[in-house]
Protein backbone atom coordinates (compact mmCIF):
# COMPACT_ATOMS: atom_id res chain seq x y z
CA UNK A 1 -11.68 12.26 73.34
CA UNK A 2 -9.26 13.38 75.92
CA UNK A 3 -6.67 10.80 75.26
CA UNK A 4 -6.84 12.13 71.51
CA UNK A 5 -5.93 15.66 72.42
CA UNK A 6 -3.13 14.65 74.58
CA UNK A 7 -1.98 11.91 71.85
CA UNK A 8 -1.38 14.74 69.34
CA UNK A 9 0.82 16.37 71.58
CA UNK A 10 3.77 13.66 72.34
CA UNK A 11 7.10 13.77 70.84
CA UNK A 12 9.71 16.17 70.63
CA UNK A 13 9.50 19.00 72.95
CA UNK A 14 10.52 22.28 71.89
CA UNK A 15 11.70 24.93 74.22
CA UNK A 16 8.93 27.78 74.00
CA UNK A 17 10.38 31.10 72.37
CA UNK A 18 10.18 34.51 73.69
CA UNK A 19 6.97 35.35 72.64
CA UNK A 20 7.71 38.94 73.13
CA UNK A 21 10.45 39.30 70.61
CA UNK A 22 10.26 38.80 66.73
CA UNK A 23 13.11 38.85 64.19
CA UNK A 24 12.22 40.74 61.39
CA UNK A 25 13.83 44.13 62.27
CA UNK A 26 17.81 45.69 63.01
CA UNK A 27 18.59 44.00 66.80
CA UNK A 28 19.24 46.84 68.25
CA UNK A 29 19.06 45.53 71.95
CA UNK A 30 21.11 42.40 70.80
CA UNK A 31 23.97 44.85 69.24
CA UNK A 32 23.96 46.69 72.81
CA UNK A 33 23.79 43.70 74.80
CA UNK A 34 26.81 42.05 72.95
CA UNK A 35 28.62 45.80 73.12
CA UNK A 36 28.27 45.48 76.72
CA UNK A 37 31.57 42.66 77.60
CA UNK A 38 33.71 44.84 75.35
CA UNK A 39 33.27 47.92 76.74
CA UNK A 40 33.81 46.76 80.27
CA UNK A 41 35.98 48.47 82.04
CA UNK A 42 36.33 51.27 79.19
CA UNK A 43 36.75 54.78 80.09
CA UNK A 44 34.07 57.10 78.63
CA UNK A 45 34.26 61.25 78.28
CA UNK A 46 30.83 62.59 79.21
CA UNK A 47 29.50 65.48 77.84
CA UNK A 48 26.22 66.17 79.50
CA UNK A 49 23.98 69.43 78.47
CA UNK A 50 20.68 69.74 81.08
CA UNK A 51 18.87 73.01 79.60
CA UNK A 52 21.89 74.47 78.41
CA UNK A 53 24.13 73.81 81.27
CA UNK A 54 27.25 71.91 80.70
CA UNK A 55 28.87 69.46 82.31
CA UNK A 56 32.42 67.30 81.48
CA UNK A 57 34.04 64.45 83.02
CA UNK A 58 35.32 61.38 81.95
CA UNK A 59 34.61 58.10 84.45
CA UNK A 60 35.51 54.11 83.42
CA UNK A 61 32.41 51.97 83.45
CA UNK A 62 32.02 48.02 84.00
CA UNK A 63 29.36 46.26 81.95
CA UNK A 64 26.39 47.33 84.53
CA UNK A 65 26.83 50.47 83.97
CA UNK A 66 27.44 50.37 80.31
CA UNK A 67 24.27 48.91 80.32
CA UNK A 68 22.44 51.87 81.90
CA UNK A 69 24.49 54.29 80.12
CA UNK A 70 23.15 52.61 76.59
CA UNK A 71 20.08 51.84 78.00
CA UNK A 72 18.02 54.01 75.75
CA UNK A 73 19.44 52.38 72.76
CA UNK A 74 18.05 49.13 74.34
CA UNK A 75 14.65 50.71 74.66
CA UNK A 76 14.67 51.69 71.27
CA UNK A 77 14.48 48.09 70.19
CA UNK A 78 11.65 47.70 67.63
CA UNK A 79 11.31 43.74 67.62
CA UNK A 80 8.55 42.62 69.40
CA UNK A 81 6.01 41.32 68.53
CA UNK A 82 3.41 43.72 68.66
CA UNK A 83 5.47 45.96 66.31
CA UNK A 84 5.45 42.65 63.49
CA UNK A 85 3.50 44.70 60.68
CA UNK A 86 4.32 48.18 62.25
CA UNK A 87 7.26 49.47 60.06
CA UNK A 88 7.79 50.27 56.67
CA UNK A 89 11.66 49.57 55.95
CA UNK A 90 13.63 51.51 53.05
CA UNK A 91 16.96 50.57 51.72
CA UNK A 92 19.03 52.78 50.05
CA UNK A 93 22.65 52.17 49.01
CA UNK A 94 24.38 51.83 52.43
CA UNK A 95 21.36 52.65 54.23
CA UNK A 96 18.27 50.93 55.66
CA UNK A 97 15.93 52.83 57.33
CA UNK A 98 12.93 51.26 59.32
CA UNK A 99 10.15 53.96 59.78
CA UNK A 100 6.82 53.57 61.68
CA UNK A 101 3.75 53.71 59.69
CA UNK A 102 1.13 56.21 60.22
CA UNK A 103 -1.62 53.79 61.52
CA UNK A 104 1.29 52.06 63.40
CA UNK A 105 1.05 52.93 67.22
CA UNK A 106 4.19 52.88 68.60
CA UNK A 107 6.83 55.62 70.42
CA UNK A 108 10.01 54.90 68.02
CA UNK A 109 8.81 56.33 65.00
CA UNK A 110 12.10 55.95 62.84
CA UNK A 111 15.42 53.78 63.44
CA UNK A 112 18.26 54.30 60.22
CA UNK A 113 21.27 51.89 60.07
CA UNK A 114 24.26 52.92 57.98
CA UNK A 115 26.65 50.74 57.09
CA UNK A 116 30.29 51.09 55.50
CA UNK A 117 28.56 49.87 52.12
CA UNK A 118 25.04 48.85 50.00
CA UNK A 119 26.67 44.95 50.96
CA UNK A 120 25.35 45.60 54.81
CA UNK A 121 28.53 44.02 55.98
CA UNK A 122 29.86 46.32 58.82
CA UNK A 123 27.88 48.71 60.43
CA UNK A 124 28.77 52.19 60.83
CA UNK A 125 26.05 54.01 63.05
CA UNK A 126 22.78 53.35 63.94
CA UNK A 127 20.73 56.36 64.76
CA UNK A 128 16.72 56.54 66.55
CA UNK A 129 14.07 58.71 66.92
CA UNK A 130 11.33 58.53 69.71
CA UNK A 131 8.14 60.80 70.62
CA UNK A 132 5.40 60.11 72.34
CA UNK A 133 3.28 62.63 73.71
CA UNK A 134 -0.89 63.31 75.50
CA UNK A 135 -2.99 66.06 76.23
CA UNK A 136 -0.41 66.79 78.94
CA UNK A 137 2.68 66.11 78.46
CA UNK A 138 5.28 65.69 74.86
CA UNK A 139 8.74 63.69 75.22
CA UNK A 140 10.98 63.31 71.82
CA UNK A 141 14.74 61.81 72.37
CA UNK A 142 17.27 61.00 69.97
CA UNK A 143 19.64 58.72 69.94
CA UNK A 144 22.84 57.80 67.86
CA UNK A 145 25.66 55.19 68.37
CA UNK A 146 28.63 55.62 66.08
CA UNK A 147 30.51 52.24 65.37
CA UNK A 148 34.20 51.51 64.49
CA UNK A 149 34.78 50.12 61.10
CA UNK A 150 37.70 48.54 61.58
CA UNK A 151 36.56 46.52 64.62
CA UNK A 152 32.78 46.74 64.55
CA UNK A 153 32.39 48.50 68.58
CA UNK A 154 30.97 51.37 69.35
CA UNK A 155 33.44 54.43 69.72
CA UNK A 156 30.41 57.47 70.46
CA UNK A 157 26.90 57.70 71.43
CA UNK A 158 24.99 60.81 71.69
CA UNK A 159 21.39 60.37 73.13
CA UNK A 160 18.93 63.80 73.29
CA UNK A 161 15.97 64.41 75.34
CA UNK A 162 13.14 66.87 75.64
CA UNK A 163 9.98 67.11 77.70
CA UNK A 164 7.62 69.06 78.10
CA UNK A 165 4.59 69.00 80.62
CA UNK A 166 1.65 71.19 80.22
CA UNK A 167 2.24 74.53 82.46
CA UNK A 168 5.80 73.72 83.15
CA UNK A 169 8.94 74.79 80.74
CA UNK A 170 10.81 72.07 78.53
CA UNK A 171 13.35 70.26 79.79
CA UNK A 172 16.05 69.48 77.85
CA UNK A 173 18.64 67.29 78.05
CA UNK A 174 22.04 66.28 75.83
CA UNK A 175 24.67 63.20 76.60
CA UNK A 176 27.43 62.95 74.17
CA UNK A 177 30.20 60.02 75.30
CA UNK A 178 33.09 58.99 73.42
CA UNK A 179 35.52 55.96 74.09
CA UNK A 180 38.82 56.78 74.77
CA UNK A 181 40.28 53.43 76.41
């Protein structure tokens, strides 16, 4: 019986996938990721609200760093596996929005991608919305990266933040970065 089962499985072996990750969504994480080699070494100015208080400066950042920096876009990825049945997506024209169903769980609860036309050929932002929130605490961020049409990389992100924890005031927090060099 044993040499059966184990006669069945010779031949070919395939790598094993990422279980984790699924392809039926907008990459999001793979757009970042690939992002990252072009940015390097790109100078960013930094706009950075934190409850109302501004702050400015403009710093150059190697791929590490762009991947921190864009690291919420990354955690807005919605394909894995878990999420396979979890969004409804809607096209329309130059748009495709993927939005989380209501018996969905899940924190990302709406990712739109616009594109320079209804063809889907080049991208032209690609915007998020997350909330989660308990009995004790409520977190909503937005995020949006805005993408050159002429050479497909990103030129501006904007990523906003709020949290609130039961007894405590809202924190709120604004990053707005656009690509100069």
């Amino acid at each position: 019986m044993l040499g059966l089962l184990f006669s069945c499985t010779e031949g070919e072996k395939q790598p094993l996938a990422n279980p984790t990750q699924i392809d039926k969504y907008f990459p999001l994480k793979a757009l970042v990721v690939e992002q990252l080699e072009a940015l390097d070494g790109k100078e960013v100015q930094k706009e950075t609200f934190i409850n109302g208080e501004k702050e400015t400066n403009t710093v150059t950042l190697d791929q590490e760093q762009w991947r921190k920096e864009l690291d919420a876009f990354i955690q807005a990825d919605i394909n894995k596996a878990a999420n396979s049945t979890a969004y409804e997506i809607q096209e329309n024209g130059s748009e495709k929005v993927y939005l989380l169903k209501p018996e969905a769980k899940g924190n990302i609860k709406e990712l739109r991608v616009n594109y320079q036309s209804p063809e889907h050929n080049h991208l032209k932002e690609v915007t998020f919305l997350a909330k989660s929130e308990n009995l004790f605490y409520e977190s909503s961020t937005q995020g949006r990266l805005h993408i050159d049409e002429s050479t497909g990389h990103i030129t501006a992100y904007s990523v906003e933040g709020s949290q609130k924890v039961w007894f405590l005031s809202p924190n709120k927090i604004t990053v707005e970065g656009k690509v100069t060099k």
